[in-house]
C-alpha atoms as a PDB file:
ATOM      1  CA  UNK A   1      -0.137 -24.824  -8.957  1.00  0.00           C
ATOM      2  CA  UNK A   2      -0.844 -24.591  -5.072  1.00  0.00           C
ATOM      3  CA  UNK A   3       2.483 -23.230  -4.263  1.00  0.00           C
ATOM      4  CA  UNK A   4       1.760 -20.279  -6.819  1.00  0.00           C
ATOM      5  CA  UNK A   5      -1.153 -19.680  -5.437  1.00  0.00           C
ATOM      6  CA  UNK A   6      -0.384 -18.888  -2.140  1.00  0.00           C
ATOM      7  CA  UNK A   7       2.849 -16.882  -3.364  1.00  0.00           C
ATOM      8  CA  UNK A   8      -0.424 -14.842  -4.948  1.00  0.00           C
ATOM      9  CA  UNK A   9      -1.422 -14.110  -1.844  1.00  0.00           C
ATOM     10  CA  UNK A  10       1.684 -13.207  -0.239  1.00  0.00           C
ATOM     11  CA  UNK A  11       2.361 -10.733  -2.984  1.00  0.00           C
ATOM     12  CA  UNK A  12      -1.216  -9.444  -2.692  1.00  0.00           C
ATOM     13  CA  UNK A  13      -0.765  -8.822   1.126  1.00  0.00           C
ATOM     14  CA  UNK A  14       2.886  -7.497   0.693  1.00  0.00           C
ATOM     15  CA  UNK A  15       0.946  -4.531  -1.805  1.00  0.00           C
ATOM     16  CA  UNK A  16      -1.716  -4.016   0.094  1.00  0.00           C
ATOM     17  CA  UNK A  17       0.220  -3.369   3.559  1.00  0.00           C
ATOM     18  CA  UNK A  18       2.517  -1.222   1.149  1.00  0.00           C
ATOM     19  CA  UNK A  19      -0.454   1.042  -0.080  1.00  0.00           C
ATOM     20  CA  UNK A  20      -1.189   1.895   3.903  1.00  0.00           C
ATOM     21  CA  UNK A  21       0.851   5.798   3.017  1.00  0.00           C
ATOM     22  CA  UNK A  22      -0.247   5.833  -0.581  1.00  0.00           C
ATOM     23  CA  UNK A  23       0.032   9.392  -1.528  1.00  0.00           C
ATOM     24  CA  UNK A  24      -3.612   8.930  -3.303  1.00  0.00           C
ATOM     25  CA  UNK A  25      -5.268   7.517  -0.004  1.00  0.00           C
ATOM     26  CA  UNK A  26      -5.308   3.809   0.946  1.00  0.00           C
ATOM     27  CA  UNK A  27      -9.099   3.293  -0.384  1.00  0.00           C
ATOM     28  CA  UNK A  28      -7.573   4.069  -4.051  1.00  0.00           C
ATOM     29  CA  UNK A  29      -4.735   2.209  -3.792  1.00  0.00           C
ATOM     30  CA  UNK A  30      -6.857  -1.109  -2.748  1.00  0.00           C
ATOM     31  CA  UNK A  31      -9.326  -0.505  -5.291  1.00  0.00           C
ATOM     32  CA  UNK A  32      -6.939  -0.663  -8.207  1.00  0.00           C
ATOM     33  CA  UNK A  33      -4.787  -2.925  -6.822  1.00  0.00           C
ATOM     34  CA  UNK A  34      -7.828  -5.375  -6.372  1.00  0.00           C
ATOM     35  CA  UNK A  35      -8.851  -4.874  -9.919  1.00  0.00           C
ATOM     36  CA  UNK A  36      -4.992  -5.453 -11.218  1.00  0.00           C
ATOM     37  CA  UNK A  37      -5.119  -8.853  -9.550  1.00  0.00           C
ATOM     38  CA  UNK A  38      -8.891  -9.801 -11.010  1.00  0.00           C
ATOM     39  CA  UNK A  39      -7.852  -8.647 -14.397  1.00  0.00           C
ATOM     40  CA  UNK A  40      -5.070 -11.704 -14.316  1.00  0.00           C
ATOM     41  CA  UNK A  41      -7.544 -14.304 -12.003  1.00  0.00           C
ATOM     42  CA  UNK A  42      -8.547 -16.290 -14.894  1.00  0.00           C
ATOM     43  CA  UNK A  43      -5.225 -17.086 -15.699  1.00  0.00           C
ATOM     44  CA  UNK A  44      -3.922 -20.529 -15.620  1.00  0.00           C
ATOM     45  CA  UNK A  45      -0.766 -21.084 -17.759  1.00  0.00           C
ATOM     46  CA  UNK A  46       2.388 -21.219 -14.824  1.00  0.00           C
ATOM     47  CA  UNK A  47       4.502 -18.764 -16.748  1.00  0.00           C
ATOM     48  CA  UNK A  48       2.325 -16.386 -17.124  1.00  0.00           C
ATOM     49  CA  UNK A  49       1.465 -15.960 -13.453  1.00  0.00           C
ATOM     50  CA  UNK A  50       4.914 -15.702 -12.969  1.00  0.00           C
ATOM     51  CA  UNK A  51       5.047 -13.333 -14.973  1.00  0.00           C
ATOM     52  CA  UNK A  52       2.473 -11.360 -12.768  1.00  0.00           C
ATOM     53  CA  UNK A  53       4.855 -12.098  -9.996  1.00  0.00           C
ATOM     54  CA  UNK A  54       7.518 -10.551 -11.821  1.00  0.00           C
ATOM     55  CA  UNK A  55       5.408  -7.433 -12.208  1.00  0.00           C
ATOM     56  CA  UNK A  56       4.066  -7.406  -8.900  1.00  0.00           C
ATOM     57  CA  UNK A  57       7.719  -7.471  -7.385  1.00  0.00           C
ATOM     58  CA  UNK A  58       9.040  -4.841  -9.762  1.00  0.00           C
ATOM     59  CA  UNK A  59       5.934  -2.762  -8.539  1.00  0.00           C
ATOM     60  CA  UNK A  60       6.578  -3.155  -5.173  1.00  0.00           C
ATOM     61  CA  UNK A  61       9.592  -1.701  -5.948  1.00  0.00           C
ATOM     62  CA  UNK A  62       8.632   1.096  -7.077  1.00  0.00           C
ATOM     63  CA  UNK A  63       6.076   1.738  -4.519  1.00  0.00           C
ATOM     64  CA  UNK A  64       8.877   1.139  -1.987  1.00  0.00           C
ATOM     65  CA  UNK A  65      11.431   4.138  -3.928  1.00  0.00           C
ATOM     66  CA  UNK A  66       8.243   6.266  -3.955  1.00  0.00           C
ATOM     67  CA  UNK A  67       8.599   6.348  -0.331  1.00  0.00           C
ATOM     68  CA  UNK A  68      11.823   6.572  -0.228  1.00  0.00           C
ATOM     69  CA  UNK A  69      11.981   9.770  -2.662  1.00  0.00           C
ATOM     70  CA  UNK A  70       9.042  11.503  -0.251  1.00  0.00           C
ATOM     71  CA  UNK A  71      10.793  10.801   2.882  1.00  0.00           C
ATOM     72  CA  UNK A  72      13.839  12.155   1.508  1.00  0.00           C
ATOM     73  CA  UNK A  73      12.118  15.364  -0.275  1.00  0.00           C
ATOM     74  CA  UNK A  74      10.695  15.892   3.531  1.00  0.00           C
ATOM     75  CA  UNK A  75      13.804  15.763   5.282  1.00  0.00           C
ATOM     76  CA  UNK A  76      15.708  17.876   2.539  1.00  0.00           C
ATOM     77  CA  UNK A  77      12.952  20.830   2.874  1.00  0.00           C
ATOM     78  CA  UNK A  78      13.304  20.313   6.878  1.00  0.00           C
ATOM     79  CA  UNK A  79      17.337  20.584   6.875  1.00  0.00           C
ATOM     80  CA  UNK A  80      18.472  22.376   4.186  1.00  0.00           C
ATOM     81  CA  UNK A  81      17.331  26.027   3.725  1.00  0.00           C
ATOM     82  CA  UNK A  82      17.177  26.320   0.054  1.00  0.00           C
ATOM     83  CA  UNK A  83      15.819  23.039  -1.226  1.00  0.00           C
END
């Protein structure tokens, strides 16, 4: 139980250091990311925190092609005329 605790953590940290360019602003990214995680702190069955991890990774993800998709939209408008 330990172990999965402190891979909590690490996921926690991973988001939050990911929600720094948050379209939305870093102060509503935190806020709802916070209140994701304290919706699923009362949880103690093993598979179902890993089952938040699971989520929390395929989030990451996402948050991670969302920044991907802007940077490229930005450099498209800067290099190609029409775009």
């Amino acid at each position: 139980m330990s172990a999965l605790r402190y891979e909590v953590k690490r996921v926690y940290k991973e988001l939050l250091f990911l929600g720094r360019e948050y379209p939305l602003g870093y102060e509503h990214y935190q806020s709802r990311l916070h209140d994701a995680f304290m919706k699923k702190a009362k949880l103690s069955d093993e598979g179902e925190i890993r089952k938040g991890l699971e989520f929390a990774e395929f989030f990451r993800k996402e948050v991670e092609t969302l920044y991907y998709l802007k940077r490229y939209r930005t450099l498209r408008k800067r290099y190609v005329p029409d775009a």
